[in-house]
C-alpha atoms as a PDB file:
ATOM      1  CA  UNK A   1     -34.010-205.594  97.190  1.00  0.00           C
ATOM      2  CA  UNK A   2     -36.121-202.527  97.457  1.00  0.00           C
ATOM      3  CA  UNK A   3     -37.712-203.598 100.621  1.00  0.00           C
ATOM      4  CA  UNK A   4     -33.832-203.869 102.204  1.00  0.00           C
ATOM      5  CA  UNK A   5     -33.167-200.290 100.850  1.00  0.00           C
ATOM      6  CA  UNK A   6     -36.719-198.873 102.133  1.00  0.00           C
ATOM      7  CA  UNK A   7     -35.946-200.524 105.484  1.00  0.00           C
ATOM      8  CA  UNK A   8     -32.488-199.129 105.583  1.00  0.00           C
ATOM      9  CA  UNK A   9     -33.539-195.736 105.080  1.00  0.00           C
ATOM     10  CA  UNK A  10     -36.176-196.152 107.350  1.00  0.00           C
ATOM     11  CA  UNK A  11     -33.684-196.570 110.250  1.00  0.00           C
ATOM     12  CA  UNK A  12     -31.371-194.235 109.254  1.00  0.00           C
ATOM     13  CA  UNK A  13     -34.155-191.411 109.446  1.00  0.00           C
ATOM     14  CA  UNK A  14     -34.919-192.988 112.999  1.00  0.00           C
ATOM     15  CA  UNK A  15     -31.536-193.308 114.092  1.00  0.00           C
ATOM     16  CA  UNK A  16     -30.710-189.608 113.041  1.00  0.00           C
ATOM     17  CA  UNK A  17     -33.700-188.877 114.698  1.00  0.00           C
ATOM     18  CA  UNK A  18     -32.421-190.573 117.814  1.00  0.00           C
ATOM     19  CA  UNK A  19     -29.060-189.477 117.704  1.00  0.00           C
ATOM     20  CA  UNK A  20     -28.364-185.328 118.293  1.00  0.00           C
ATOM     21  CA  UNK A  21     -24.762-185.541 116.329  1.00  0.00           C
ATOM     22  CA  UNK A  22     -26.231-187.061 113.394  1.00  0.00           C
ATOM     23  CA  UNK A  23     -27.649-184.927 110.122  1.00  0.00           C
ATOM     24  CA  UNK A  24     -29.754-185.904 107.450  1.00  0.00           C
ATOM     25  CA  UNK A  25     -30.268-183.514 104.892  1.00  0.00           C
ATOM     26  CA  UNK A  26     -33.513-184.553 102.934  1.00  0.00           C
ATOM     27  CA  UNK A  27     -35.202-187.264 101.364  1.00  0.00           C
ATOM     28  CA  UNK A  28     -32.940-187.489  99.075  1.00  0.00           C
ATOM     29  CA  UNK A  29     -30.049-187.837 100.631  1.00  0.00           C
ATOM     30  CA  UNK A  30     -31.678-190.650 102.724  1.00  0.00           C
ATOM     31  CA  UNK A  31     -32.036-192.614  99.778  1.00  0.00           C
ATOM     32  CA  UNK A  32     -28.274-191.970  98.077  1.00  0.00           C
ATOM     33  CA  UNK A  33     -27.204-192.916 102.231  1.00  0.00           C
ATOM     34  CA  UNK A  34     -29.106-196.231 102.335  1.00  0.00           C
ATOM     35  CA  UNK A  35     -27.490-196.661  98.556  1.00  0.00           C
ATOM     36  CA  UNK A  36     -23.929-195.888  99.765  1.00  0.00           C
ATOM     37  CA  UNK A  37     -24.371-197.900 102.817  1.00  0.00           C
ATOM     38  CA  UNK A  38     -25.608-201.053 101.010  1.00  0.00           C
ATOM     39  CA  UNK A  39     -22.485-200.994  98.667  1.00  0.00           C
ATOM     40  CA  UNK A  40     -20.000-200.239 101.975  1.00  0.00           C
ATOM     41  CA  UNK A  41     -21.133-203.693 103.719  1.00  0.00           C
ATOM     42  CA  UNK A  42     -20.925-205.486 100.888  1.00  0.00           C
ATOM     43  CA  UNK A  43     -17.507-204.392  99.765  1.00  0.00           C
ATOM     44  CA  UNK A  44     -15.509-202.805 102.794  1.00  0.00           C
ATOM     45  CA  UNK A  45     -17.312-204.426 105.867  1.00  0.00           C
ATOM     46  CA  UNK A  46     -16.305-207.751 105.134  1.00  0.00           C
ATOM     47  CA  UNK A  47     -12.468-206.707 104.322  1.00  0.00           C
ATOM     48  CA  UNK A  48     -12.235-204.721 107.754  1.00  0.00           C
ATOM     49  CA  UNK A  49     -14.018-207.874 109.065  1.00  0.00           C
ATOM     50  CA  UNK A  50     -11.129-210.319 108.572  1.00  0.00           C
ATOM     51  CA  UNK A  51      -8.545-207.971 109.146  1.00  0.00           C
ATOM     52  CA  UNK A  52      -9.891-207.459 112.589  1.00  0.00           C
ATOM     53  CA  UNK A  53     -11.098-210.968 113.523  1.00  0.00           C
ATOM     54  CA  UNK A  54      -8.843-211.670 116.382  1.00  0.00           C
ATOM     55  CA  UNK A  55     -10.028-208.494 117.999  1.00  0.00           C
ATOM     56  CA  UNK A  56     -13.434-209.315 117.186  1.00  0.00           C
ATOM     57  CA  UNK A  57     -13.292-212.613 118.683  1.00  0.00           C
ATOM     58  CA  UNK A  58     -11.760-211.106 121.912  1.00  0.00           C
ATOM     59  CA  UNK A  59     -14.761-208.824 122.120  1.00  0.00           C
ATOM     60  CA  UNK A  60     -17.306-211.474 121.536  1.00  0.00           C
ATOM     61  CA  UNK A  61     -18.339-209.348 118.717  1.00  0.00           C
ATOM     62  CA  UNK A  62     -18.808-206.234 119.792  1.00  0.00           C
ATOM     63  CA  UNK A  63     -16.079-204.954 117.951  1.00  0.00           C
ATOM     64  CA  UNK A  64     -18.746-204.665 114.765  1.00  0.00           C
ATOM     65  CA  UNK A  65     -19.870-202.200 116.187  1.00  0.00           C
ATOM     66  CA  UNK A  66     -16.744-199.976 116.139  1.00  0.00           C
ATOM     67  CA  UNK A  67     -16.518-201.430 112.735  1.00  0.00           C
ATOM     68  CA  UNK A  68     -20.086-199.880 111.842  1.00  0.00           C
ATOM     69  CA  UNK A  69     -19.214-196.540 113.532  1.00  0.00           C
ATOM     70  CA  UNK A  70     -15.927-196.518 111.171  1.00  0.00           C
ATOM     71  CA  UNK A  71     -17.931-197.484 107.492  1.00  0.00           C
ATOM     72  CA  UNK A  72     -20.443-194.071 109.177  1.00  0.00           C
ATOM     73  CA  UNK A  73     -17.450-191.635 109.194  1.00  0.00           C
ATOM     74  CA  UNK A  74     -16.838-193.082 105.747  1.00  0.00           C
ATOM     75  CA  UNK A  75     -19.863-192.079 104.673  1.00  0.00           C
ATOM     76  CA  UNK A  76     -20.694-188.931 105.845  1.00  0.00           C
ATOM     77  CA  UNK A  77     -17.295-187.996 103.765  1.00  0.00           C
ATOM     78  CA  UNK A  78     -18.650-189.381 100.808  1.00  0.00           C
ATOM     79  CA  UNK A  79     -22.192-188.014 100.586  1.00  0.00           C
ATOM     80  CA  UNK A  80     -23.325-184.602 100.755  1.00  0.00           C
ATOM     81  CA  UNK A  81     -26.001-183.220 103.182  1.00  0.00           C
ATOM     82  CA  UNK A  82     -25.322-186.347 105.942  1.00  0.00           C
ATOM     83  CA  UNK A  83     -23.140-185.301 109.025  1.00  0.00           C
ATOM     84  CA  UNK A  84     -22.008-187.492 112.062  1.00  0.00           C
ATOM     85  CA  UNK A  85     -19.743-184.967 114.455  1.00  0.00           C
ATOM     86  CA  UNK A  86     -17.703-187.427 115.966  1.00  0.00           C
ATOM     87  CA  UNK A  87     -16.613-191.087 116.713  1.00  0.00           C
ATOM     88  CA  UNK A  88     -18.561-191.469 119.943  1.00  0.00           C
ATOM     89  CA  UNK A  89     -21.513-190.190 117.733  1.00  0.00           C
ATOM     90  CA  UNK A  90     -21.319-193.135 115.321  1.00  0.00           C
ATOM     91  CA  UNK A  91     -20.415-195.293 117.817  1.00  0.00           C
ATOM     92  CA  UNK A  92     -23.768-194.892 119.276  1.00  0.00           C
ATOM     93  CA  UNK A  93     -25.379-194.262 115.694  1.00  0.00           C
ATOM     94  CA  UNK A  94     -23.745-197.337 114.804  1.00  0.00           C
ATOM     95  CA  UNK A  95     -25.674-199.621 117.755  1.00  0.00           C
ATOM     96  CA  UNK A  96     -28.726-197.567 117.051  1.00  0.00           C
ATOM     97  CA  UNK A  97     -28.436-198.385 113.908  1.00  0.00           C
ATOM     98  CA  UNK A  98     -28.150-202.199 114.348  1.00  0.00           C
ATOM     99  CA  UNK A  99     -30.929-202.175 116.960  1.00  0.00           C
ATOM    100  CA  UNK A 100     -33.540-200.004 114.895  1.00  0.00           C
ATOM    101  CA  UNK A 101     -32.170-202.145 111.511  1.00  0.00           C
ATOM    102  CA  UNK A 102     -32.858-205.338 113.659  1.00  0.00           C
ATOM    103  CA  UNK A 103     -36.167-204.774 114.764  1.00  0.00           C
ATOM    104  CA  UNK A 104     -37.840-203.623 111.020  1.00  0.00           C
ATOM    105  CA  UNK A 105     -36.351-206.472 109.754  1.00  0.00           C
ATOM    106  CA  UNK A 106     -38.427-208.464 111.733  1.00  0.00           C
ATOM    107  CA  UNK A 107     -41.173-206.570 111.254  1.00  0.00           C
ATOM    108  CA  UNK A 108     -41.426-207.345 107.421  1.00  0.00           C
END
């Protein structure tokens, strides 16, 4: 469990990085985002997941990632100190995101 919330912080400081339209404020507020995030897929992701499956199956799944980009605007209205500027900025945040998440996975 603590690996999964080290890696996800770990790509959310590389995505923000990455990403010019996406702010970080500190350590700790990498930590409360890879928190927030964790509890956001496990609750929210999978409701806006079957509410937009026909969509998502017309896409060949790359509808996930708008899905992504919309639980990232969530967030960065829930915590304090983390700041995405617009939609096209979590858009790309959000496939950052999946790619960076992707590859440390493997990695451990």
């Amino acid at each position: 469990m603590f690996l999964k919330l080290f890696i996800n912080a770990l790509a959310f400081y590389i995505t923000a990085y990455i990403i010019p339209g996406m702010f970080i404020g500190g350590w700790q507020t990498l930590l409360v985002i890879a928190v927030v995030w964790g509890i956001l897929t496990i609750f929210i992701k999978p409701i806006l997941m079957i509410l937009t499956f026909p969509i998502n199956i017309m896409t060949l799944g790359l509808f996930t990632f708008v899905i992504n980009a919309i639980l990232l605007l969530i967030m960065s209205n829930i915590v304090p100190n983390f700041h995405i500027e617009n939609f096209g900025t979590a858009l790309l945040a959000a496939i950052v995101l999946t790619i960076v998440n992707g590859f440390l996975s493997k990695l451990s």
